[in-house]
C-alpha atoms as a PDB file:
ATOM      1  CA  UNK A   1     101.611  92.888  94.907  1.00  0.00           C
ATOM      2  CA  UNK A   2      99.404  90.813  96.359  1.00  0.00           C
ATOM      3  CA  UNK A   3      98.289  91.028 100.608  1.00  0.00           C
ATOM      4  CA  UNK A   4      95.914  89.221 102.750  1.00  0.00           C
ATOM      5  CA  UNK A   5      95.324  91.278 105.652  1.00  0.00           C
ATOM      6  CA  UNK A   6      94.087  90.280 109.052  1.00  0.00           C
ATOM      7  CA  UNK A   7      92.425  92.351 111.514  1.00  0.00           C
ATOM      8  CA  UNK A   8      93.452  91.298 115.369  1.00  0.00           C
ATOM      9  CA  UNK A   9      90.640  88.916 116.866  1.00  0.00           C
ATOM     10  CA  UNK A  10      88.683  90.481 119.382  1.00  0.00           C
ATOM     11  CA  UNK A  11      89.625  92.146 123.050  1.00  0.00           C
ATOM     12  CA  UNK A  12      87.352  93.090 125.918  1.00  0.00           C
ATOM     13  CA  UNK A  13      87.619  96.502 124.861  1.00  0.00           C
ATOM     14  CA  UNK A  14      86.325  95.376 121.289  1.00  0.00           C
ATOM     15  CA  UNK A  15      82.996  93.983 122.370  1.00  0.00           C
ATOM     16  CA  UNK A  16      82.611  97.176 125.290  1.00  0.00           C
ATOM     17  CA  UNK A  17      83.370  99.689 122.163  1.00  0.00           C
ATOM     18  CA  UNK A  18      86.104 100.853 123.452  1.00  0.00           C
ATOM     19  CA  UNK A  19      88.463 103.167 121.722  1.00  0.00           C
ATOM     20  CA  UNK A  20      91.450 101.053 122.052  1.00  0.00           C
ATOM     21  CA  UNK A  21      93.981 102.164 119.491  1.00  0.00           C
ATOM     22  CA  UNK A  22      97.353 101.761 120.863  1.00  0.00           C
ATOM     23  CA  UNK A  23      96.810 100.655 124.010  1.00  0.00           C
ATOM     24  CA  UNK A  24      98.173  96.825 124.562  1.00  0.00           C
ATOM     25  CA  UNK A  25      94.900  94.998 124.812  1.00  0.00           C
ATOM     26  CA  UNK A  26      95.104  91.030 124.503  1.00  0.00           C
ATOM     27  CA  UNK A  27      92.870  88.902 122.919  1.00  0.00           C
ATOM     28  CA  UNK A  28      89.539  87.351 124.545  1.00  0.00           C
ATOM     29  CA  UNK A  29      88.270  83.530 123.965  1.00  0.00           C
ATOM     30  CA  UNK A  30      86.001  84.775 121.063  1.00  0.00           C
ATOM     31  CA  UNK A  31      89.332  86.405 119.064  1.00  0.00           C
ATOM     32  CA  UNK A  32      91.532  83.869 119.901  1.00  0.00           C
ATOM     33  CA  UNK A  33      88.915  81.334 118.320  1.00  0.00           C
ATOM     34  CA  UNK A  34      88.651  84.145 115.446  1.00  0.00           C
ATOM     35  CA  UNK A  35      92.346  84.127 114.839  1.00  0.00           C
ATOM     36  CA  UNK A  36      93.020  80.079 114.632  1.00  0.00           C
ATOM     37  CA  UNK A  37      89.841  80.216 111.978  1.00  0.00           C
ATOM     38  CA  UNK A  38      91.378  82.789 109.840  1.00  0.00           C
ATOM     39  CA  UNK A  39      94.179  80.505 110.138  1.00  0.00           C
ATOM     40  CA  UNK A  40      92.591  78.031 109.011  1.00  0.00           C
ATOM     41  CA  UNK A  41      91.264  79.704 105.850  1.00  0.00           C
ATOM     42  CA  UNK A  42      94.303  81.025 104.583  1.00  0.00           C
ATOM     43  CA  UNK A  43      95.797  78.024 104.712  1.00  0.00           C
ATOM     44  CA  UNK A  44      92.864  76.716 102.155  1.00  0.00           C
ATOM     45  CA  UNK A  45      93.856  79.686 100.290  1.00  0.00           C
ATOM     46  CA  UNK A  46      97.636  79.689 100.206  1.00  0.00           C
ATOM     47  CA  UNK A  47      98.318  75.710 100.098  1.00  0.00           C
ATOM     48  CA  UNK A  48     101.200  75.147  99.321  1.00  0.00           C
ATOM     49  CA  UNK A  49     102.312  78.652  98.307  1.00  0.00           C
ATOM     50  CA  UNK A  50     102.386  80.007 102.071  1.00  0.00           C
ATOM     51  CA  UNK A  51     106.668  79.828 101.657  1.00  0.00           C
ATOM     52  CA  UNK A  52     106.206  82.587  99.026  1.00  0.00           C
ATOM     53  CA  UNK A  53     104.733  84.833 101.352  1.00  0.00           C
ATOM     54  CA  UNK A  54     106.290  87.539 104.333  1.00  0.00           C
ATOM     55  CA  UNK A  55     104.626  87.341 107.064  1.00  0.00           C
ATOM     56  CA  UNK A  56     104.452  90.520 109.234  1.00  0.00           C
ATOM     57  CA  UNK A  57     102.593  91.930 112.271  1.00  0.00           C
ATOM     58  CA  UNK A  58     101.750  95.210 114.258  1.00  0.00           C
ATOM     59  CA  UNK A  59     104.021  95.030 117.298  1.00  0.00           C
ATOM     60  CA  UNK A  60     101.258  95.543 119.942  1.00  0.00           C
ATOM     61  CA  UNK A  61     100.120  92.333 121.995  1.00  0.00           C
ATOM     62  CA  UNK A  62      96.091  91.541 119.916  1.00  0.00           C
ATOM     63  CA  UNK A  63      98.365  91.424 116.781  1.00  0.00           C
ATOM     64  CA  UNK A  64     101.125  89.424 117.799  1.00  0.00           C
ATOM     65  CA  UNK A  65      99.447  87.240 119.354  1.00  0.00           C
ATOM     66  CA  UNK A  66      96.678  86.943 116.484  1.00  0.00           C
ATOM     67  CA  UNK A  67      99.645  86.187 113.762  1.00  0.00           C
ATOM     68  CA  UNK A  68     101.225  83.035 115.537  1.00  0.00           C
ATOM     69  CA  UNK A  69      97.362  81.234 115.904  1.00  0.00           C
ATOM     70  CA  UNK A  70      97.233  82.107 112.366  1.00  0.00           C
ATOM     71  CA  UNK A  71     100.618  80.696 112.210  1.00  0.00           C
ATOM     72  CA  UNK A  72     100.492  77.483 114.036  1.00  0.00           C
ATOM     73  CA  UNK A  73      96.551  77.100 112.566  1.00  0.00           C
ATOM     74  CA  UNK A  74      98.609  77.324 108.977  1.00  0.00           C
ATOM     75  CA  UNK A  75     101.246  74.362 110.299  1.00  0.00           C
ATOM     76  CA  UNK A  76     103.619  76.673 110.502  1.00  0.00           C
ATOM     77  CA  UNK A  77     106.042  77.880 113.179  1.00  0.00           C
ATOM     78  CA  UNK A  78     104.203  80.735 115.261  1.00  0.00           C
ATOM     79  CA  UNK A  79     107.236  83.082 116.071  1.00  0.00           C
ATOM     80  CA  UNK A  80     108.593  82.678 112.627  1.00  0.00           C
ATOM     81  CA  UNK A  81     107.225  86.632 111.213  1.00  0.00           C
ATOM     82  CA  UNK A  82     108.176  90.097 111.164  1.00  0.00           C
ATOM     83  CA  UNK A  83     107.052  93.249 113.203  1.00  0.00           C
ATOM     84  CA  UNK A  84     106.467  97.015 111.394  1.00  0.00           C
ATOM     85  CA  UNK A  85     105.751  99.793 114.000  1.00  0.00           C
ATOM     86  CA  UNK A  86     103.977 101.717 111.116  1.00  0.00           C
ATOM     87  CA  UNK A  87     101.862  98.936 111.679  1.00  0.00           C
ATOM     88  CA  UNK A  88     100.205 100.014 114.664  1.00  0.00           C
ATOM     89  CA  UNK A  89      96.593 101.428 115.248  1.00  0.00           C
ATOM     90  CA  UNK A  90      95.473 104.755 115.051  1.00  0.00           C
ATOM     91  CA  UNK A  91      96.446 106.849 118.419  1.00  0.00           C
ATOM     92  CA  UNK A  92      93.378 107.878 119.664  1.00  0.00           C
ATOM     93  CA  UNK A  93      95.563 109.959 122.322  1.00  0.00           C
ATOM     94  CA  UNK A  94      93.985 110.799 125.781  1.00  0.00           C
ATOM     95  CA  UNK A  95      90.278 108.881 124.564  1.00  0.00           C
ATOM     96  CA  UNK A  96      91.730 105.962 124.816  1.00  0.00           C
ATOM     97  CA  UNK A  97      90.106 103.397 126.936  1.00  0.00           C
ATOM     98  CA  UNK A  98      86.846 105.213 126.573  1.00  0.00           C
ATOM     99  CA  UNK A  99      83.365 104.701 124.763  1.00  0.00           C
ATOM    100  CA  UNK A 100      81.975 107.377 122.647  1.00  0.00           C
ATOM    101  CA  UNK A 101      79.037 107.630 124.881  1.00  0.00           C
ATOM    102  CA  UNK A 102      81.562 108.641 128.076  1.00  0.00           C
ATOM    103  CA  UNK A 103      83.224 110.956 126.082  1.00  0.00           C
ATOM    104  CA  UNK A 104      80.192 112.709 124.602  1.00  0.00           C
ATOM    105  CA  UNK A 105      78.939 113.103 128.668  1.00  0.00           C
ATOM    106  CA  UNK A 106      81.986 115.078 129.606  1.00  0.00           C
ATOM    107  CA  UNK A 107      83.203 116.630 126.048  1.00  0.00           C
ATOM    108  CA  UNK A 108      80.051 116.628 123.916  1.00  0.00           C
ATOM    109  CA  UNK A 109      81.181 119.261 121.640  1.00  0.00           C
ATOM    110  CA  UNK A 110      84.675 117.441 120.729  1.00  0.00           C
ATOM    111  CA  UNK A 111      82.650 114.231 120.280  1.00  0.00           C
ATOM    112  CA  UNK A 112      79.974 116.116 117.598  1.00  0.00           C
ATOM    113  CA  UNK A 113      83.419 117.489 116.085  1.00  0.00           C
ATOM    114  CA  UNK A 114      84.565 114.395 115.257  1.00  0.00           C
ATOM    115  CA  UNK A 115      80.908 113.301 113.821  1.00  0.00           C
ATOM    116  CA  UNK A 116      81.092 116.035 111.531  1.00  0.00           C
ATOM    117  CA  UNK A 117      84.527 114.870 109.667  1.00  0.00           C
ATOM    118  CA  UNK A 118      85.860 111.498 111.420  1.00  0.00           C
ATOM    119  CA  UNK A 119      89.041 111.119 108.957  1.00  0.00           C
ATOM    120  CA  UNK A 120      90.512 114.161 109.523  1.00  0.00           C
ATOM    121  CA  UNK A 121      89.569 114.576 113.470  1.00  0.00           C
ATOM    122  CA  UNK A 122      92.652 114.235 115.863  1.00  0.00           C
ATOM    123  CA  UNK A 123      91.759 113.433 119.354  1.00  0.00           C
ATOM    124  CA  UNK A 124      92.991 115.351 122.111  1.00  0.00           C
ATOM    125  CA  UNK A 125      96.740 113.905 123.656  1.00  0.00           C
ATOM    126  CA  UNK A 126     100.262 114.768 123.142  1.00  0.00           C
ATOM    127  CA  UNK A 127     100.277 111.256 120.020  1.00  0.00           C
ATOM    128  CA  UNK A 128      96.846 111.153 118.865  1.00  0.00           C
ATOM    129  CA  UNK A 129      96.620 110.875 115.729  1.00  0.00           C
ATOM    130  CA  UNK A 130      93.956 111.512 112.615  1.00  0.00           C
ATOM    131  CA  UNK A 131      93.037 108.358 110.225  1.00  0.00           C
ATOM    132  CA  UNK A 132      94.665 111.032 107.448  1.00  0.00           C
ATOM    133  CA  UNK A 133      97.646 110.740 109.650  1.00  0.00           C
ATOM    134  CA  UNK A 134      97.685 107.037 109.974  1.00  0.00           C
ATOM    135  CA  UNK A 135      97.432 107.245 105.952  1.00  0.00           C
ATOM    136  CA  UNK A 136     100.831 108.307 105.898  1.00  0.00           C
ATOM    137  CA  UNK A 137     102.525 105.899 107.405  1.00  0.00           C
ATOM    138  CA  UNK A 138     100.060 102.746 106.210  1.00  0.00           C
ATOM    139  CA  UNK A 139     100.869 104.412 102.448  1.00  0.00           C
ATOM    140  CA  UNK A 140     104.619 104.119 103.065  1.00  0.00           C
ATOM    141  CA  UNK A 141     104.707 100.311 104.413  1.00  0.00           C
ATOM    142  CA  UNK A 142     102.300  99.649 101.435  1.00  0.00           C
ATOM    143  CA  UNK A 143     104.885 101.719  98.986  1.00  0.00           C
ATOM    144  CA  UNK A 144     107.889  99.215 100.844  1.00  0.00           C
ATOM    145  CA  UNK A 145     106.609  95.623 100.121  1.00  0.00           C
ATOM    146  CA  UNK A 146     108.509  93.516  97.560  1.00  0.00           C
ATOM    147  CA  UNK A 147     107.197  90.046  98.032  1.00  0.00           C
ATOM    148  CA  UNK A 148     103.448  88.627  98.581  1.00  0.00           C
ATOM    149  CA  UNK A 149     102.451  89.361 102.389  1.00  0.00           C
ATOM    150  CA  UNK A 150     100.564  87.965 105.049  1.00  0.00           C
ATOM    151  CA  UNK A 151      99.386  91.088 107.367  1.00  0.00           C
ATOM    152  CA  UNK A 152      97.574  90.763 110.820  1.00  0.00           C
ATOM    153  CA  UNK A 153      97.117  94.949 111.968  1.00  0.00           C
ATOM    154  CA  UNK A 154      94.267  97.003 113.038  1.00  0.00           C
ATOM    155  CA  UNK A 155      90.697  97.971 112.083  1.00  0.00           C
ATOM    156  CA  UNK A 156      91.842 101.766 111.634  1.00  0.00           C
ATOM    157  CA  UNK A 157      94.780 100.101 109.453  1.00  0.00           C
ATOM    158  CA  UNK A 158      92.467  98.228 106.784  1.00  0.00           C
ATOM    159  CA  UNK A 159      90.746 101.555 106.409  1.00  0.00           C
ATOM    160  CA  UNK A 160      93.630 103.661 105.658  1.00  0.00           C
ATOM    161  CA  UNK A 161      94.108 100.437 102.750  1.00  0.00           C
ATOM    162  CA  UNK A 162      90.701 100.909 101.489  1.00  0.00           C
ATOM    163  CA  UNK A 163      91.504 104.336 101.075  1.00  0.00           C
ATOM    164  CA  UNK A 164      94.798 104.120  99.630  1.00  0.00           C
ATOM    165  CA  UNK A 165      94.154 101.254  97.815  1.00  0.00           C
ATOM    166  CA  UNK A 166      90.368 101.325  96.202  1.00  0.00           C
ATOM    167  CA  UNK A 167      90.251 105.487  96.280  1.00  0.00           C
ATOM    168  CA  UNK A 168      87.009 104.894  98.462  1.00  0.00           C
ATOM    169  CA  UNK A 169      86.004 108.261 100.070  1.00  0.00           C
ATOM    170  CA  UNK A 170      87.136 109.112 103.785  1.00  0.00           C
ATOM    171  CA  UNK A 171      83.595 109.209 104.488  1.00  0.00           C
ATOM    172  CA  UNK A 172      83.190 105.438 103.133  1.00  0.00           C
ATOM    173  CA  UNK A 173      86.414 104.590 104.754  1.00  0.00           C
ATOM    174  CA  UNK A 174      84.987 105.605 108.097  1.00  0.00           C
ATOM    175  CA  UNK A 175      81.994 104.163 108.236  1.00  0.00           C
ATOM    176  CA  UNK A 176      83.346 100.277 106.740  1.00  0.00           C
ATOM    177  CA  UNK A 177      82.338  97.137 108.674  1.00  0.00           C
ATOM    178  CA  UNK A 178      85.862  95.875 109.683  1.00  0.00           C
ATOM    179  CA  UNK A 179      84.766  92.565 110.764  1.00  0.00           C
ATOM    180  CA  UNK A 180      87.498  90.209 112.915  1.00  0.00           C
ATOM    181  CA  UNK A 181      86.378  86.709 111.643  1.00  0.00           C
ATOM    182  CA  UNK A 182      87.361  87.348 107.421  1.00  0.00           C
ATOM    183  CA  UNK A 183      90.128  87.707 105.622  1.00  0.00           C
ATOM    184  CA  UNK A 184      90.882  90.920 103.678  1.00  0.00           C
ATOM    185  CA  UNK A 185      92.612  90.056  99.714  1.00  0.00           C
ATOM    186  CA  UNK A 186      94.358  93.587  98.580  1.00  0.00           C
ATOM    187  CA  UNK A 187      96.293  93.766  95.271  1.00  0.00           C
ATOM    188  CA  UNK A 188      98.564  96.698  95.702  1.00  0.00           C
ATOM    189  CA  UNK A 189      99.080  97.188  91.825  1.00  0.00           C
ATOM    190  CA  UNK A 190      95.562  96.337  90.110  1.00  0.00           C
ATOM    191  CA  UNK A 191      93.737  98.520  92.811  1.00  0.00           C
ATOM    192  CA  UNK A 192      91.012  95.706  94.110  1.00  0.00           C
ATOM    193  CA  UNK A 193      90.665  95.288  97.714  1.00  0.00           C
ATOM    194  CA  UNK A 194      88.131  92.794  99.607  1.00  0.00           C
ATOM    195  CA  UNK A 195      86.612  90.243 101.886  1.00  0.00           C
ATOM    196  CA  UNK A 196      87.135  86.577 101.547  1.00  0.00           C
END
């Protein structure tokens, strides 16, 4: 099963290092010049093959509207794709909209905490969720695919993949360069996962 996997271009909140997760956070100039290049490149990569693939998105805002540049970069029609909530970004619960630094001034010992084991750390908030957590549900849509897929999600989501996918260590997981400008090749079946 094979999957190339976009990460949203960037936000604001992106270049302040903000924990965004799932808040609704559009797209600045810089990621919505990073999403029509990615478009770009997978349609040197597809050709003519792009009719073979599903195309499905996170539902929040950065993702959607990431997909349809991709989309109409591709010669394609931009609404014409499919949204999975399980999908989304981590929850970072009540952090988001914060930088580590602000949250280490008013809750230093949460923020060392998380330092100390990042994949299994669940911020504080009624939805927050661990990347463990987010595992789950990122191993279930994985688990659900039956045809070739385009994929624009989150940072936190290509992660989980490199986890389920390549058995790399939550340790390596956390500390991956999830960069906005590539695109990420995953075969489900033979185990590989990486950059283009």
């Amino acid at each position: 099963m094979l999957i190339y996997m976009i990460r949203h271009g960037q936000t604001d909140w992106n270049a302040e290092s903000r924990m965004q997760g799932q808040k609704d956070i559009g797209l600045n100039d810089r990621g919505r010049s990073q999403a029509t290049n990615n478009g770009r490149k997978l349609a040197d990569i597809l050709g003519d093959t792009a009719g073979d693939f599903d195309f499905v998105s996170s539902p929040l805002g950065r993702t959607r509207d990431t997909m349809e540049r991709v989309r109409a970069a591709m010669g394609l029609t931009p609404e014409n794709y499919r949204m999975d909530d399980r999908l989304k970004e981590v929850s970072f619960g009540d952090w988001e909209g914060s930088t580590l630094a602000e949250l280490a001034a008013i809750s230093p010992e949460r923020v060392d905490e998380r330092g100390l084991n990042k994949w299994d750390f669940i911020p504080p908030g009624q939805d927050a969720e661990s990347y463990e957590i987010l595992s789950w549900r990122i191993g279930a849509w994985l688990n659900s695919l039956v045809k070739p897929t385009v994929c624009v999600s989150h940072g936190g989501v290509i992660r989980a993949c490199f986890r389920l996918v390549a058995g790399v260590s939550p340790d390596e997981a956390c500390a991956l360069d999830i960069p906005q400008d590539r695109i990420l090749k995953i075969d489900r079946d033979g185990g590989s996962i990486g950059w283009l």
